[in-house]
Protein backbone atom coordinates (compact mmCIF):
# COMPACT_ATOMS: atom_id res chain seq x y z
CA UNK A 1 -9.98 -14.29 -23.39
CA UNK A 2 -7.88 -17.14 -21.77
CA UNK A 3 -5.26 -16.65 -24.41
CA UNK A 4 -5.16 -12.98 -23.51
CA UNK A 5 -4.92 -13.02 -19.72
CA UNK A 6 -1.97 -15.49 -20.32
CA UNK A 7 0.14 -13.20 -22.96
CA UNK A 8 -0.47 -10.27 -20.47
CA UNK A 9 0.34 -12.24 -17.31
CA UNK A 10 3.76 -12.97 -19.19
CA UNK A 11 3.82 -9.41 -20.66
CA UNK A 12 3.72 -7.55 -17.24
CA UNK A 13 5.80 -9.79 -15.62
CA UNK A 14 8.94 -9.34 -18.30
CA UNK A 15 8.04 -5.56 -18.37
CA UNK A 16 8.96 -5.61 -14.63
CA UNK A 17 11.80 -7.21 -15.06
CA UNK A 18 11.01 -10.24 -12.60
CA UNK A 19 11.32 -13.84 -12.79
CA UNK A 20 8.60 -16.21 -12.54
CA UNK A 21 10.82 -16.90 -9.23
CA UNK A 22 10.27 -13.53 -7.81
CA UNK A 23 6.58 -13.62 -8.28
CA UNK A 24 5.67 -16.57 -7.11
CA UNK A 25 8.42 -15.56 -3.76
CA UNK A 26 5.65 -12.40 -3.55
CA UNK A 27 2.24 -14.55 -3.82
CA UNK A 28 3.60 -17.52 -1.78
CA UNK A 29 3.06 -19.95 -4.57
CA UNK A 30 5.58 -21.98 -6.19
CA UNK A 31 7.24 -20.96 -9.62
CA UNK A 32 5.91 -23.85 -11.25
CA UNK A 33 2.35 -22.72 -10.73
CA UNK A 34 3.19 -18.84 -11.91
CA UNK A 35 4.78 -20.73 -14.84
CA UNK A 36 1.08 -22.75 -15.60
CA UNK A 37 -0.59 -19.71 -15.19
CA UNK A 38 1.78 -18.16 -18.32
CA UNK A 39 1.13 -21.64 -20.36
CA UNK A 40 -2.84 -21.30 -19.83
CA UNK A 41 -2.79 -24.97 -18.19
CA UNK A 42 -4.02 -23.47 -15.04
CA UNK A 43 -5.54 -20.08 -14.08
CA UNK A 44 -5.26 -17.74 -11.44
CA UNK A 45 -8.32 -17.54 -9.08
CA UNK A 46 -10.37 -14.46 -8.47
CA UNK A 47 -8.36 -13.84 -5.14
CA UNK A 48 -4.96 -13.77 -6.45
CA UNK A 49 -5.93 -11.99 -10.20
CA UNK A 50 -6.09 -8.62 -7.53
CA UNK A 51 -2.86 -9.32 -6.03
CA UNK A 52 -0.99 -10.22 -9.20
CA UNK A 53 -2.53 -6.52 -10.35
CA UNK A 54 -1.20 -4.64 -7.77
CA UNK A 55 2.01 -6.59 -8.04
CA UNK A 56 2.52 -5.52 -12.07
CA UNK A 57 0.90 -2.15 -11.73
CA UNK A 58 -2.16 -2.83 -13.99
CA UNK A 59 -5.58 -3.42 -12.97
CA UNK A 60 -7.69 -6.73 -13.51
CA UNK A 61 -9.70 -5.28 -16.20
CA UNK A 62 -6.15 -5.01 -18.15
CA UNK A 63 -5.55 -8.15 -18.16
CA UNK A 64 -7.79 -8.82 -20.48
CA UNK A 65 -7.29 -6.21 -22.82
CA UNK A 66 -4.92 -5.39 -26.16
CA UNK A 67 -2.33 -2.97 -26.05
CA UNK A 68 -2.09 -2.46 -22.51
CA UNK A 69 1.04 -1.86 -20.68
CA UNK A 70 2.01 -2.39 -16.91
CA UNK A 71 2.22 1.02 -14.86
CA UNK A 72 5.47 1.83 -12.43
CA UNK A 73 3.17 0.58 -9.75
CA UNK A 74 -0.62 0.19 -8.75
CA UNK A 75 -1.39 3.31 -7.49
CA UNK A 76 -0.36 5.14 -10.92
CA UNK A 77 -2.50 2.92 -12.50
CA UNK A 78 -5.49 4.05 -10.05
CA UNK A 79 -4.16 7.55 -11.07
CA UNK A 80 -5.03 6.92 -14.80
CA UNK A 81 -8.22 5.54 -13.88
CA UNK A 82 -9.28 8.54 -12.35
CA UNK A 83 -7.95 11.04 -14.99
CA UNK A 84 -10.30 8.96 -17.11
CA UNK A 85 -13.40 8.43 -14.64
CA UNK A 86 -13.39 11.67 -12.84
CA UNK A 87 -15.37 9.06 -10.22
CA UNK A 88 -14.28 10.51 -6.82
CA UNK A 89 -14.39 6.74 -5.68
CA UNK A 90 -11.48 6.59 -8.24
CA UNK A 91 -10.18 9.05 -6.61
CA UNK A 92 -9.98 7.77 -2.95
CA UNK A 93 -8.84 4.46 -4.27
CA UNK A 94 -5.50 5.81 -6.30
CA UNK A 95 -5.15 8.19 -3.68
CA UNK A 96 -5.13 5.32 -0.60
CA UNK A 97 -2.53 3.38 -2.98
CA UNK A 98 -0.43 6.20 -2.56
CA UNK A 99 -0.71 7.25 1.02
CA UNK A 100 0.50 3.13 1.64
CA UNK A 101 3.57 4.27 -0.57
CA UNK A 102 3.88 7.37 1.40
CA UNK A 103 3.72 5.72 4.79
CA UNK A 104 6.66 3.09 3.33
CA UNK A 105 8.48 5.92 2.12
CA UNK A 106 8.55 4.74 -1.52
CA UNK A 107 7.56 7.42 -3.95
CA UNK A 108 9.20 8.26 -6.43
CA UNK A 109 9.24 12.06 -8.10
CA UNK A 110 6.45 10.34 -10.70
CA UNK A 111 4.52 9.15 -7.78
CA UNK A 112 4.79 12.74 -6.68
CA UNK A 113 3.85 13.86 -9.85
CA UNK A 114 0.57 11.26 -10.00
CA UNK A 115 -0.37 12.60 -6.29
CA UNK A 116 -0.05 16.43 -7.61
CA UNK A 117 -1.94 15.51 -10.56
CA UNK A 118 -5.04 13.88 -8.59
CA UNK A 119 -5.50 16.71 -6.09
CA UNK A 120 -5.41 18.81 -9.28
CA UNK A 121 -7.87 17.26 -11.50
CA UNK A 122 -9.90 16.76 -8.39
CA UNK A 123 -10.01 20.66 -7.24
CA UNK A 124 -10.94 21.12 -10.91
CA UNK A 125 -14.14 18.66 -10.54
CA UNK A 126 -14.79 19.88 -7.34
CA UNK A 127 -15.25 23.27 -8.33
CA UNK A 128 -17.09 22.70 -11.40
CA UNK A 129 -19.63 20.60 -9.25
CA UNK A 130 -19.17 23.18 -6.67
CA UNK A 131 -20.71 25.36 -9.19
CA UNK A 132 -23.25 23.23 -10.17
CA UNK A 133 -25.12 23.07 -7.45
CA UNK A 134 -24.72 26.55 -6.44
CA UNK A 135 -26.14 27.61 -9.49
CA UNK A 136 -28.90 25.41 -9.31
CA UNK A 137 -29.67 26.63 -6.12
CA UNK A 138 -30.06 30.05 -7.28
CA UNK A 139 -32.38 28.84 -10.01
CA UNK A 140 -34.67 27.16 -7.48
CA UNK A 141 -34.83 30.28 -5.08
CA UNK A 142 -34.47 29.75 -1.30
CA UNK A 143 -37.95 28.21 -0.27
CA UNK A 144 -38.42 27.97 2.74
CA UNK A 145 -34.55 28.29 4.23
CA UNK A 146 -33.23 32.22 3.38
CA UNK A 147 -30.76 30.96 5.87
CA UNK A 148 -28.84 28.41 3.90
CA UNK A 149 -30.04 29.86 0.51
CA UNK A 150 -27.92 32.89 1.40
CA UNK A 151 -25.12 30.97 2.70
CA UNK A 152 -25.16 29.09 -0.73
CA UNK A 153 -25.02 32.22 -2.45
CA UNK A 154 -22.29 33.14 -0.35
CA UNK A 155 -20.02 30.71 -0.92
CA UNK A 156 -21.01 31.18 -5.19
CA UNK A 157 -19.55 34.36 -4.74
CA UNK A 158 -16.11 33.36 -3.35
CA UNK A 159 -16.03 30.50 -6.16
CA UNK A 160 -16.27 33.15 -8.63
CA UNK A 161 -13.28 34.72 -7.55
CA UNK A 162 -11.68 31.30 -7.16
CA UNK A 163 -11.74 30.44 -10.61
CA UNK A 164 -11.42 34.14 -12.13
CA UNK A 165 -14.50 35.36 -12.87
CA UNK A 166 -14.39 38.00 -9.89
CA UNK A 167 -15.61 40.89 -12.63
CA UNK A 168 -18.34 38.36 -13.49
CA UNK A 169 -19.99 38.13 -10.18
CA UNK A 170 -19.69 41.94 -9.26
CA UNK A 171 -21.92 42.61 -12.32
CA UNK A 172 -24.12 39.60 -11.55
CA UNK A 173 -24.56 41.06 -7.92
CA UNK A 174 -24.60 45.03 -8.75
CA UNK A 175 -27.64 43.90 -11.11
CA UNK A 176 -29.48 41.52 -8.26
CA UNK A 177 -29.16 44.68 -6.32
CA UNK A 178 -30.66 47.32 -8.15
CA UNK A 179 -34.07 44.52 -8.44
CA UNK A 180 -33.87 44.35 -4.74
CA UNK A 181 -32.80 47.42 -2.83
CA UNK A 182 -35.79 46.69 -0.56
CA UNK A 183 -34.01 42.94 0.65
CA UNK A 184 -30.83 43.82 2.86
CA UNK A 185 -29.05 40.26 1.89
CA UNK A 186 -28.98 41.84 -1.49
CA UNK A 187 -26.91 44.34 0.38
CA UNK A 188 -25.22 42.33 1.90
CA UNK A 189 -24.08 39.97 -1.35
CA UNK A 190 -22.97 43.41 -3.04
CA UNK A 191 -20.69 44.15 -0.57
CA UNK A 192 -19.39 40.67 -0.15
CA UNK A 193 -18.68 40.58 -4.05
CA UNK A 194 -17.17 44.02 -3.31
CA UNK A 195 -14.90 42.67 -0.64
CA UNK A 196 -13.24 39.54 -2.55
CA UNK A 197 -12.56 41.92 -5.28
CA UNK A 198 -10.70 44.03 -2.86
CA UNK A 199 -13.07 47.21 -3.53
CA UNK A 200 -13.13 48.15 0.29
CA UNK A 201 -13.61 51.96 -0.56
CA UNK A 202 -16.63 50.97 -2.50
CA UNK A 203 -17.94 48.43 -0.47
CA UNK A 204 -17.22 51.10 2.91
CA UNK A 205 -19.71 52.66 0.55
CA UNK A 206 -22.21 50.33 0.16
CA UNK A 207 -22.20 49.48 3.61
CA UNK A 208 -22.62 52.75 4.67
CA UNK A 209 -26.11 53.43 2.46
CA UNK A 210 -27.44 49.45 3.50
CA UNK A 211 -26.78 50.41 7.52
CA UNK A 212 -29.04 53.52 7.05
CA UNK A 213 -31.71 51.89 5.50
CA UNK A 214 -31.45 48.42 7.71
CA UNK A 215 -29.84 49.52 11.07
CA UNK A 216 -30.71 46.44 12.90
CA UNK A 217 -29.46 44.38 10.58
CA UNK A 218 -26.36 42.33 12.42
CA UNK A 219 -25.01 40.78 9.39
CA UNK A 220 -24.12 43.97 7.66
CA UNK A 221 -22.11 45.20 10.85
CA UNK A 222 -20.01 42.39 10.50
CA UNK A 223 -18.90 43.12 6.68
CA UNK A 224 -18.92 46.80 7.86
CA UNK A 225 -16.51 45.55 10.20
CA UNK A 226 -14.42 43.27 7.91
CA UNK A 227 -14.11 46.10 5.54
CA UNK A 228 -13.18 48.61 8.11
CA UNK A 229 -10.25 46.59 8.86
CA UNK A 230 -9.22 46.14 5.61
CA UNK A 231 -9.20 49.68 5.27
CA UNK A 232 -7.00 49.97 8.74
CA UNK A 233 -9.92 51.86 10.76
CA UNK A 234 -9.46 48.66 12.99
CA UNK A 235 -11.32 50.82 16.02
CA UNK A 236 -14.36 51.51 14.02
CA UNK A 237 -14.37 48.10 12.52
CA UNK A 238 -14.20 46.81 16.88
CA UNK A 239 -17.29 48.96 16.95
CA UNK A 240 -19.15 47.12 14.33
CA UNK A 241 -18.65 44.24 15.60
CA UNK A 242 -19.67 45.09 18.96
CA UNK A 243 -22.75 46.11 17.40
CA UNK A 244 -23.57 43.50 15.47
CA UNK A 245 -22.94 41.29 18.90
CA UNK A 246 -25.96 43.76 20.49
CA UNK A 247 -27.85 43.08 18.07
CA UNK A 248 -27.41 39.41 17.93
CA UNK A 249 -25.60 37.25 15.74
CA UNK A 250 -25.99 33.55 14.63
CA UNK A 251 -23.11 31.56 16.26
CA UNK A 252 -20.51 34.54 17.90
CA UNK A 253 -19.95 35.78 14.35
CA UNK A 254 -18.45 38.95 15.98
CA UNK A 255 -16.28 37.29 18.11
CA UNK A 256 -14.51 35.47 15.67
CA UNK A 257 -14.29 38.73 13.55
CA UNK A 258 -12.52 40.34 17.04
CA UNK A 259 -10.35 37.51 17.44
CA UNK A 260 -8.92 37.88 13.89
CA UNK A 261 -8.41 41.34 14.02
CA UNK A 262 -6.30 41.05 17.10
CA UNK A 263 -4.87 38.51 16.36
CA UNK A 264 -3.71 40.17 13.30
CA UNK A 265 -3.03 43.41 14.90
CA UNK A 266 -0.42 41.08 17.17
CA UNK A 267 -2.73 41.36 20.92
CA UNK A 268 -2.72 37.37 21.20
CA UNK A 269 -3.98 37.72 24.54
CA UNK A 270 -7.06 39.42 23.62
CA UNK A 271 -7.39 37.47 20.83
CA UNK A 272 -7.28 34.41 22.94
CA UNK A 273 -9.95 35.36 25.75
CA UNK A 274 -11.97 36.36 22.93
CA UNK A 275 -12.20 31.97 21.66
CA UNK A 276 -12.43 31.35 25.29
CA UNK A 277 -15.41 33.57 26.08
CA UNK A 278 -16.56 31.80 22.08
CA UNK A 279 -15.86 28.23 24.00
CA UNK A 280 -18.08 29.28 26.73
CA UNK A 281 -20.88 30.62 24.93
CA UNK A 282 -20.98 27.46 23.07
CA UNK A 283 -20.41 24.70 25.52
CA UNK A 284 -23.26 25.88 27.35
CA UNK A 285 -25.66 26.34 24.25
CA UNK A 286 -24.13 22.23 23.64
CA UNK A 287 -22.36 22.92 21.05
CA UNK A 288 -19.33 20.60 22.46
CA UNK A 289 -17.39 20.32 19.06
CA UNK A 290 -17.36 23.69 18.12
CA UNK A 291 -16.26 24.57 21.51
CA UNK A 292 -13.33 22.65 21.81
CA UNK A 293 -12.10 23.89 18.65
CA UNK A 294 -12.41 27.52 19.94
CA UNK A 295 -10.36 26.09 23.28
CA UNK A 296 -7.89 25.14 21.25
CA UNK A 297 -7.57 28.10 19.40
CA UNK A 298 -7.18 30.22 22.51
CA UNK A 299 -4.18 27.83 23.62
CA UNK A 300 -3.09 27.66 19.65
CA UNK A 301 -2.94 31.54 20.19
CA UNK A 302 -1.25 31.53 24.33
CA UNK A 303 1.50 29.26 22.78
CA UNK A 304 2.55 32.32 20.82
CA UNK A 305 3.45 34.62 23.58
């Protein structure tokens, strides 16, 4: 193992082209002791093996290995390790290596690359354990929270679509629905499905037979409205969501919804006292966070003008 670590500290130095000079110029050590290292009279200590990794773009572990060959730099190394790992630790630690590069202004188009590649493989894992656990929350049935076991299967819907299995889900939720025409968040999944697969005529629809069997039900007023304005009937589509306000909602759902649509249909300023009426209603219910985000929002919006 000694023998090893002292071919590869020589290797990786050579392979970055640097003298024994440079390095020991970048540790603060003299050349004579980077030079004992090489010779196996003297080894590095566990402090500077790190440093001397980072400095030849491998990691420790290589050190001591056959066949191993010195990255451009560090944080590509990191890079590999994640490709390999799929750890998100991995992950954070190439991509901090990086972000010091970024903030020196030193990357080059393969650190680029190596960047591009992590956020890649890392949306890929994240959806797949996205997935995971949304399925498995299906499996296992809501218990004793229909609030966040709907939300879950929600979100599983949208995921669908985001990896291109839109046709997939609209079978999966046409099929829930016909078992459960008596549960309006059966409904209201239907439409949803509908509505990421851009079906608004259908899902105008589907909304229209779920309101006239559960007419007090908020949430469908809301996709009523969201589908509405897809379908440019932005005045019915206000009064949806003025309805599903009467009725109640969960955390000035239709407000948001409003402030969209004006905001899309160019009236900033309504748009605007819309989040500041939202930043009201939830300052005084304590929900300080979520109401300064709505503040700024409004001012986002008056900025515009």
């Amino acid at each position: 193992m000694q023998k090893m670590l002292c071919e590869n500290l020589k290797k990786f130095r050579i392979s970055k082209n640097m003298t024994q000079e440079q390095v020991a110029e970048r540790l603060a050590v003299n050349p004579q002791t980077v030079s004992r290292w090489e010779c196996g009279t003297t080894l590095p200590d566990v402090l500077t093996l790190p440093l001397l990794a980072k400095l030849y773009g491998v990691t420790v572990d290589d050190f001591y290995k056959k066949n191993t060959v010195a990255y451009d730099n560090y944080a590509q190394r990191l890079a590999a390790v994640y490709e390999k790992t799929r750890d998100p630790v991995d992950f954070l630690q190439a991509l901090g290596e990086f972000k010091k590069m970024m903030h020196e202004k030193e990357l080059s188009v393969a650190d680029e690359w190596n960047v591009a590649m992590l956020y890649y493989f890392m949306l890929k894992d994240c959806k797949e354990k996205a997935m995971e656990w949304f399925d498995r929350i299906v499996e296992n049935g809501p218990g004793d929270d229909l609030h966040s076991y709907y939300r879950a299967c929600s979100c599983r819907i949208s995921l669908y679509f985001a990896i291109g299995k839109g046709d997939e889900i609209i079978a999966m939720q046409d099929e829930y629905l016909q078992k459960n025409k008596n549960d309006p968040r059966a409904w209201q999944l239907y439409m949803e499905t509908l509505i990421y697969g851009e079906l608004y005529a259908d899902a105008y629809d589907c909304f229209s037979e779920a309101v006239s069997l559960f007419a007090e039900d908020w949430i469908l007023y809301i996709l009523g409205g969201d589908i509405c304005a897809k379908l440019k009937k932005y005045d019915e589509a206000m009064r949806y969501y003025d309805k599903a306000g009467q009725l109640g909602t969960f955390f000035c759902d239709e407000k948001y919804c409003k402030a969209c649509l004006y905001e899309d249909l160019g009236e900033i300023e309504k748009a605007a006292n819309e989040y500041i009426e939202i930043a009201q209603i939830l300052q005084s219910r304590g929900f300080d966070v979520e109401a300064e985000m709505a503040q700024q929002e409004a001012e986002n919006l008056l900025k515009k003008k």
